[in-house]
PDB file of N, CA and C in Angstrom:
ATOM      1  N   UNK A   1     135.218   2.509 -93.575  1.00  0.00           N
ATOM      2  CA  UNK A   1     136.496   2.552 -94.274  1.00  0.00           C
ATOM      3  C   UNK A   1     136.234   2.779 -95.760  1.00  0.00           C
ATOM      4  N   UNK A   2     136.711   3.682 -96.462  1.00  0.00           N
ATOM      5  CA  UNK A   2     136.572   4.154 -97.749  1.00  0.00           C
ATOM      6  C   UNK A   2     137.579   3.624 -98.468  1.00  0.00           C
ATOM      7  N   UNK A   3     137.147   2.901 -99.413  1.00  0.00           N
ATOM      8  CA  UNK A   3     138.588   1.982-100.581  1.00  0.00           C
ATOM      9  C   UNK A   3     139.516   2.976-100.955  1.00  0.00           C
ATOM     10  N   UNK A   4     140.766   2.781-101.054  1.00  0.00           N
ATOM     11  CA  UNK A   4     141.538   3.476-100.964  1.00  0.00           C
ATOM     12  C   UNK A   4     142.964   2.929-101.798  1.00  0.00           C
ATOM     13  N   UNK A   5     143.418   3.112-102.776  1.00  0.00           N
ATOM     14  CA  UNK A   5     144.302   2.006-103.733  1.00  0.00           C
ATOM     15  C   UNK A   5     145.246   3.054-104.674  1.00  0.00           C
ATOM     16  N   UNK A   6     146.432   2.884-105.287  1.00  0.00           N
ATOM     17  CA  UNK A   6     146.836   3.478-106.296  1.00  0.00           C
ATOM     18  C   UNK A   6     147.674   2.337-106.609  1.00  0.00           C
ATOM     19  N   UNK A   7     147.861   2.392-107.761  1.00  0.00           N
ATOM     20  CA  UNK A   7     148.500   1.321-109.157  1.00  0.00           C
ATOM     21  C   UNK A   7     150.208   1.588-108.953  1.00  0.00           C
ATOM     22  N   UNK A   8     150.524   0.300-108.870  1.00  0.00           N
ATOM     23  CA  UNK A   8     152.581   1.093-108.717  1.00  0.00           C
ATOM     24  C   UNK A   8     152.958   0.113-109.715  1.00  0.00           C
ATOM     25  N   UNK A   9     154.427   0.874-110.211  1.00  0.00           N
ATOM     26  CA  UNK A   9     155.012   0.463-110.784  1.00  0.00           C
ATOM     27  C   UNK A   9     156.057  -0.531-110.364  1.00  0.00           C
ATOM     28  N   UNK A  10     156.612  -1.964-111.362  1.00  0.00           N
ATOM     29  CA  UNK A  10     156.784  -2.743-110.872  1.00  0.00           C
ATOM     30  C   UNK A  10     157.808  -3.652-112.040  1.00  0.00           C
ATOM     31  N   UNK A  11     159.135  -4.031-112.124  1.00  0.00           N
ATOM     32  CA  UNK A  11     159.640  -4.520-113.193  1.00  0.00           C
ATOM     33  C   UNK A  11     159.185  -5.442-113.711  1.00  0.00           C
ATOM     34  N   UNK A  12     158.418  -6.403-113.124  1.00  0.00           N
ATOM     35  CA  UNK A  12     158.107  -8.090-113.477  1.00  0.00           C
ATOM     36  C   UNK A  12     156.446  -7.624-114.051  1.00  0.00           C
ATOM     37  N   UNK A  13     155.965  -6.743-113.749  1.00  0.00           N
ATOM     38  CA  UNK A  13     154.614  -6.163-114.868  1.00  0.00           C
ATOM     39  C   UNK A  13     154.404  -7.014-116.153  1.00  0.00           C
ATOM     40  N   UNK A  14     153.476  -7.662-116.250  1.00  0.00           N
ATOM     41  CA  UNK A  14     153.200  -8.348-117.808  1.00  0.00           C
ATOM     42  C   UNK A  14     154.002  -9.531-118.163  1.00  0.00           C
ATOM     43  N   UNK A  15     154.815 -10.120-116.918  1.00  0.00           N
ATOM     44  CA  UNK A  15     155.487 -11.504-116.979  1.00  0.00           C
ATOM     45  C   UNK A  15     155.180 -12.096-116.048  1.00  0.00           C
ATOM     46  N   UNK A  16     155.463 -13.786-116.339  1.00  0.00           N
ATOM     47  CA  UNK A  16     155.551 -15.071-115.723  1.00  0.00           C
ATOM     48  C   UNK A  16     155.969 -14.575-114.559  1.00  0.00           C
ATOM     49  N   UNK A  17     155.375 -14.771-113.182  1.00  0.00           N
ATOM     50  CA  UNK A  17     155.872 -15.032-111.834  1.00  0.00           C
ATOM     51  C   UNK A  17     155.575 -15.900-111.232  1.00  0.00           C
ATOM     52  N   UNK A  18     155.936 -16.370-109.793  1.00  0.00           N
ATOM     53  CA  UNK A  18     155.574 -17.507-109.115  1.00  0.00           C
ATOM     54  C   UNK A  18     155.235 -16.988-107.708  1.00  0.00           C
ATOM     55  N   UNK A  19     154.227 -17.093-106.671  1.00  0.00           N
ATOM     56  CA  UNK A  19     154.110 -17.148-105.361  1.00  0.00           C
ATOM     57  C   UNK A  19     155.206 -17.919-104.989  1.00  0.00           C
ATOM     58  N   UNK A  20     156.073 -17.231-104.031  1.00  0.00           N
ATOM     59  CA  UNK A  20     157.035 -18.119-103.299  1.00  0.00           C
ATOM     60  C   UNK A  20     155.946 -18.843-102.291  1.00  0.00           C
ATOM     61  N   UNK A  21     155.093 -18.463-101.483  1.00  0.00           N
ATOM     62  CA  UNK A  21     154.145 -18.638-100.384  1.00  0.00           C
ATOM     63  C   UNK A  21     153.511 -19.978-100.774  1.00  0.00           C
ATOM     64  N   UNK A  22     152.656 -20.125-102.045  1.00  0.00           N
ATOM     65  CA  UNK A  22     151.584 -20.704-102.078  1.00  0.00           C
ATOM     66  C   UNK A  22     152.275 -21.719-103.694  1.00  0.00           C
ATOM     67  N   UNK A  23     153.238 -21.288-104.054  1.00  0.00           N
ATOM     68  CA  UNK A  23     153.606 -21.843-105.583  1.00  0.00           C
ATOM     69  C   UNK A  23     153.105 -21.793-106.767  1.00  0.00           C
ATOM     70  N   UNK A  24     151.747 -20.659-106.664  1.00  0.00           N
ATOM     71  CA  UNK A  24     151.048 -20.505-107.698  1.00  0.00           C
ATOM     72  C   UNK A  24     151.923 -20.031-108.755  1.00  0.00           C
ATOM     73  N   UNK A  25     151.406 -19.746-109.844  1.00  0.00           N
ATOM     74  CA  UNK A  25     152.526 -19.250-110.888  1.00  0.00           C
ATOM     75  C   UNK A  25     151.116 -18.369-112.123  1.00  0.00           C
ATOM     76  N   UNK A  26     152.217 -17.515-112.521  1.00  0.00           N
ATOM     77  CA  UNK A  26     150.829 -16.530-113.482  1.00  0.00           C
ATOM     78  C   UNK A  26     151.352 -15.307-114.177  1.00  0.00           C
ATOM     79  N   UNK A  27     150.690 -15.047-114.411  1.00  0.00           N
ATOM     80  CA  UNK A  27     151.156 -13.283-115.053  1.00  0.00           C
ATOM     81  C   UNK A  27     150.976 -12.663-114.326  1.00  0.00           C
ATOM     82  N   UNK A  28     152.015 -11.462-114.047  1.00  0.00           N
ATOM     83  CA  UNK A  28     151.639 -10.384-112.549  1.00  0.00           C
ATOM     84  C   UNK A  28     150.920  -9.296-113.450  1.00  0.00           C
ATOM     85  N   UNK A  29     149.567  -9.282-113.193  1.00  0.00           N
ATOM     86  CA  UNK A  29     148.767  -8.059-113.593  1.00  0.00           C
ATOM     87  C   UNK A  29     149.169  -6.941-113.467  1.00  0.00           C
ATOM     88  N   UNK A  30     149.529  -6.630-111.832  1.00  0.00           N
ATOM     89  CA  UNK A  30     148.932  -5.559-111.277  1.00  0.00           C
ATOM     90  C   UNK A  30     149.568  -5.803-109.458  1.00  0.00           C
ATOM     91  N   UNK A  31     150.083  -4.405-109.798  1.00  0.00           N
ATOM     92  CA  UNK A  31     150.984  -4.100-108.630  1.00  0.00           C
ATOM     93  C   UNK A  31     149.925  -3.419-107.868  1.00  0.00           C
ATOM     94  N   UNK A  32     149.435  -3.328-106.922  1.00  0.00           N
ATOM     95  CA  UNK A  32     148.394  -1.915-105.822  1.00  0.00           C
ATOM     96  C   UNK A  32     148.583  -1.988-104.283  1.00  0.00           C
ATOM     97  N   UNK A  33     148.855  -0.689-103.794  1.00  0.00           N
ATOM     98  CA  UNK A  33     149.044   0.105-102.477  1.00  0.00           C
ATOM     99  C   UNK A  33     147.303   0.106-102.447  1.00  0.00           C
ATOM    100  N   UNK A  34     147.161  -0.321-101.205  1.00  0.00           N
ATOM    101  CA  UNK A  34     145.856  -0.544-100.994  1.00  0.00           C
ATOM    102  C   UNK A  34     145.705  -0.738 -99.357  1.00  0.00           C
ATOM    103  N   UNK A  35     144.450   0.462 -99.079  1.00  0.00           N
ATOM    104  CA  UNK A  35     144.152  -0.001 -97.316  1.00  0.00           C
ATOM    105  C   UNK A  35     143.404  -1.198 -97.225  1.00  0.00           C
ATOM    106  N   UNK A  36     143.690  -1.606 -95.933  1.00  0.00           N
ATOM    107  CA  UNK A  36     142.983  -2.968 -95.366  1.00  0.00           C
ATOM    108  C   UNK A  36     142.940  -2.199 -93.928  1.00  0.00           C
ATOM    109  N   UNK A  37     142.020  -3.231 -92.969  1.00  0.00           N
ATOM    110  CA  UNK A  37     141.309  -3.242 -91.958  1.00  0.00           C
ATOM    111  C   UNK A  37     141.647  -4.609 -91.307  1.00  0.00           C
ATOM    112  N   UNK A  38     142.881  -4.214 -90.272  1.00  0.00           N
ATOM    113  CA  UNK A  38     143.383  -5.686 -89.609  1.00  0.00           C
ATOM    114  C   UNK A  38     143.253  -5.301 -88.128  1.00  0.00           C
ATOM    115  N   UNK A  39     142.895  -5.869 -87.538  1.00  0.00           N
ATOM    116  CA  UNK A  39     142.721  -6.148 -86.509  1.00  0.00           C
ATOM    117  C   UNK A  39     141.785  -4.278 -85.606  1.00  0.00           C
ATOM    118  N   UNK A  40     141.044  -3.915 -86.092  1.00  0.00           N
ATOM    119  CA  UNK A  40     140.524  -2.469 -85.980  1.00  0.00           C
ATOM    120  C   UNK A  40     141.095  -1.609 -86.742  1.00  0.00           C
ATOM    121  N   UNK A  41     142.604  -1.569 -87.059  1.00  0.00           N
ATOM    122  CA  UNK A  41     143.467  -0.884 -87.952  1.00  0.00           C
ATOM    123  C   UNK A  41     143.632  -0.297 -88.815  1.00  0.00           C
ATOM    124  N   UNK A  42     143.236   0.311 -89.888  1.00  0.00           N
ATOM    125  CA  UNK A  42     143.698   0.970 -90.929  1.00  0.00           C
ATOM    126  C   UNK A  42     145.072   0.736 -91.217  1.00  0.00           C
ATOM    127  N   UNK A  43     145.444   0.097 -92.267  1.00  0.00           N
ATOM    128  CA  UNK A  43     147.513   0.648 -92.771  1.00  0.00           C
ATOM    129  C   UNK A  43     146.869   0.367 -94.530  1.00  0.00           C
ATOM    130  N   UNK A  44     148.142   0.502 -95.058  1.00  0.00           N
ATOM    131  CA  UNK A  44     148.316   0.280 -96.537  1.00  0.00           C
ATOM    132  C   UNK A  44     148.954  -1.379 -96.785  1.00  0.00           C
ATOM    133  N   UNK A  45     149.005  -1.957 -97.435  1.00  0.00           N
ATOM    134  CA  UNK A  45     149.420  -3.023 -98.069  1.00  0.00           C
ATOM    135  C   UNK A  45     149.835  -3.358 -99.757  1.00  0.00           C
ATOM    136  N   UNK A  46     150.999  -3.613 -99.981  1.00  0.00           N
ATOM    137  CA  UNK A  46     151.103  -3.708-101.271  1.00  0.00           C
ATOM    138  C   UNK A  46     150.627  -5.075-102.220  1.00  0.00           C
ATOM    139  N   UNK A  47     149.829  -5.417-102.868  1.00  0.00           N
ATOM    140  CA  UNK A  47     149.480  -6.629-103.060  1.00  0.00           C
ATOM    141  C   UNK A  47     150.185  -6.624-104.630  1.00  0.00           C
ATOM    142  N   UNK A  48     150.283  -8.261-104.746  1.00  0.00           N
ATOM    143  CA  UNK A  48     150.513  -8.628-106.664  1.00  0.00           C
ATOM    144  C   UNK A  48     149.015  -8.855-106.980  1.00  0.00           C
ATOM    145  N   UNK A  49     148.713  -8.838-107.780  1.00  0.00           N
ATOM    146  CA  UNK A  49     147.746  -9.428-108.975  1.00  0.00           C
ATOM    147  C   UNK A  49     148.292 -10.599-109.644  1.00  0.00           C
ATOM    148  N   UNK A  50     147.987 -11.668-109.726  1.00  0.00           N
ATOM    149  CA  UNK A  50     148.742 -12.868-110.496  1.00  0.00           C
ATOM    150  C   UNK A  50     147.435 -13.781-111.026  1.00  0.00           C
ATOM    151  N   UNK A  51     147.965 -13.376-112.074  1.00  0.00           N
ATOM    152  CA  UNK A  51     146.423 -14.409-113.085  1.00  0.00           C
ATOM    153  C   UNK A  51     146.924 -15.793-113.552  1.00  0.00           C
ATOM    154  N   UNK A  52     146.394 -16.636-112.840  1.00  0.00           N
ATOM    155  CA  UNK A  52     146.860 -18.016-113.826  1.00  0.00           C
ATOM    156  C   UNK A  52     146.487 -18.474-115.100  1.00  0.00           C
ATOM    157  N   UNK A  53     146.713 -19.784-115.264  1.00  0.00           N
ATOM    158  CA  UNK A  53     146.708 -20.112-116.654  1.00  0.00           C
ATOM    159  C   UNK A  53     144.791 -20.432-116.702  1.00  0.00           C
ATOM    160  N   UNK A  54     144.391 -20.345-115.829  1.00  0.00           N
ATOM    161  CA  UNK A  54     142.829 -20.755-115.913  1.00  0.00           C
ATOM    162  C   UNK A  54     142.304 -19.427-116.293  1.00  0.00           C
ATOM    163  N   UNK A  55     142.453 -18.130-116.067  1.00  0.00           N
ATOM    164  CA  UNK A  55     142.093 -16.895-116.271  1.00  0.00           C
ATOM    165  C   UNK A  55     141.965 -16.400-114.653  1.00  0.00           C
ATOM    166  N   UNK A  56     141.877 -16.748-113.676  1.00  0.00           N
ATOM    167  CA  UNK A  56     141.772 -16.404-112.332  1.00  0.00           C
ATOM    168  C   UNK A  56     142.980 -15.692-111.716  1.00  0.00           C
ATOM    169  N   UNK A  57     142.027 -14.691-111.046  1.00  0.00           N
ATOM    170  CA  UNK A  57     143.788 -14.017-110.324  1.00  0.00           C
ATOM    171  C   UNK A  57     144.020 -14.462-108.717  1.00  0.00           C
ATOM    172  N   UNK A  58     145.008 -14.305-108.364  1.00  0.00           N
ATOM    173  CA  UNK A  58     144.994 -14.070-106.776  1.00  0.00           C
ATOM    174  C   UNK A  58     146.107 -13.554-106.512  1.00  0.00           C
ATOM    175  N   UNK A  59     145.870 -13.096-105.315  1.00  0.00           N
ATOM    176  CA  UNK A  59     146.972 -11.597-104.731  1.00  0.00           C
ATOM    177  C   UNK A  59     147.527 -12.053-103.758  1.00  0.00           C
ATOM    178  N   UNK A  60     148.700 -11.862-103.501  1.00  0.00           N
ATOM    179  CA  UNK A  60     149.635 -12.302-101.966  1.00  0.00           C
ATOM    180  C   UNK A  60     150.989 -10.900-102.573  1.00  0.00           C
ATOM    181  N   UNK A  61     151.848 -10.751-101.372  1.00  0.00           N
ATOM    182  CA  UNK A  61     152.363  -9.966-100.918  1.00  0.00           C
ATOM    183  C   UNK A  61     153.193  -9.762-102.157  1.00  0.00           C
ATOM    184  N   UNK A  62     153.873  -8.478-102.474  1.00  0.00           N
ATOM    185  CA  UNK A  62     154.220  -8.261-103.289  1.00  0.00           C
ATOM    186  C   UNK A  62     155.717  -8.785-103.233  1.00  0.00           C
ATOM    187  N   UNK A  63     156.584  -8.749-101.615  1.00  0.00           N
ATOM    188  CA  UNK A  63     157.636  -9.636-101.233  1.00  0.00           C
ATOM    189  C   UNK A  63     157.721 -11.089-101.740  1.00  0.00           C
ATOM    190  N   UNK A  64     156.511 -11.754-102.371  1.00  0.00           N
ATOM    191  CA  UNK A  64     156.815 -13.176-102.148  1.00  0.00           C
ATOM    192  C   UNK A  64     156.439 -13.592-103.699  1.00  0.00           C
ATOM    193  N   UNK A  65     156.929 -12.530-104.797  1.00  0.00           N
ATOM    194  CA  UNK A  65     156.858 -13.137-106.082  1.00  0.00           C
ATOM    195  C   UNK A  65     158.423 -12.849-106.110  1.00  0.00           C
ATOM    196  N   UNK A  66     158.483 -13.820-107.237  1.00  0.00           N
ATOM    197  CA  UNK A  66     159.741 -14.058-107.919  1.00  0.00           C
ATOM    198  C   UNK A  66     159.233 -14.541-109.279  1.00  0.00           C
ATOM    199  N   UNK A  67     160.425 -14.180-109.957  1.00  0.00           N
ATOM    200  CA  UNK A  67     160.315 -14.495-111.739  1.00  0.00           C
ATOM    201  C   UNK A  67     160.115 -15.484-112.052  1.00  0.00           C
ATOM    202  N   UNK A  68     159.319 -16.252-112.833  1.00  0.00           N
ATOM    203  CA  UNK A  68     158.889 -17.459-113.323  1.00  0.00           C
ATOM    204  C   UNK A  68     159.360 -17.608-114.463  1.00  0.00           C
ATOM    205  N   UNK A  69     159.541 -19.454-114.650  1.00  0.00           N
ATOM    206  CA  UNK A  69     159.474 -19.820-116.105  1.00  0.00           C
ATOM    207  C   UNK A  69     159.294 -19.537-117.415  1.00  0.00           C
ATOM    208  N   UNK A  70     159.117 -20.000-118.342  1.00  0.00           N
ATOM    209  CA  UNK A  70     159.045 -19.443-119.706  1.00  0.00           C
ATOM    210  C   UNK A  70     157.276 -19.104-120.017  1.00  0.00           C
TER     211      UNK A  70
END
């Protein structure tokens, strides 16, 4: 499987969001269309980028951010 990704555009870009999923909360980096390998599969997936206040990022579905705090 050859990495495979392009950068999308995204309103909440460069602001406070929150994981609805997990409750993390962070700056959304980075929007990316990106293949994965599920179950033998090939598809695309849209992930967030969300950096917390520690400097660390983590990614969950791009469905399950919402706008955060100040």
């Amino acid at each position: 499987m050859a990495e495979v990704y392009e950068y999308l555009p995204h309103p909440l870009l460069r602001t406070r969001v929150r994981d609805i999923t997990s409750g993390a909360e962070g700056v959304l980096m980075a929007v990316i269309n990106e293949t994965v390998l599920a179950t033998g599969i090939e598809h695309w997936v849209e992930l967030a980028y969300i950096r917390g206040a520690n400097g660390r990022e983590i990614t969950t579905a791009v469905g399950d951010i919402e706008a955060g705090g100040p």
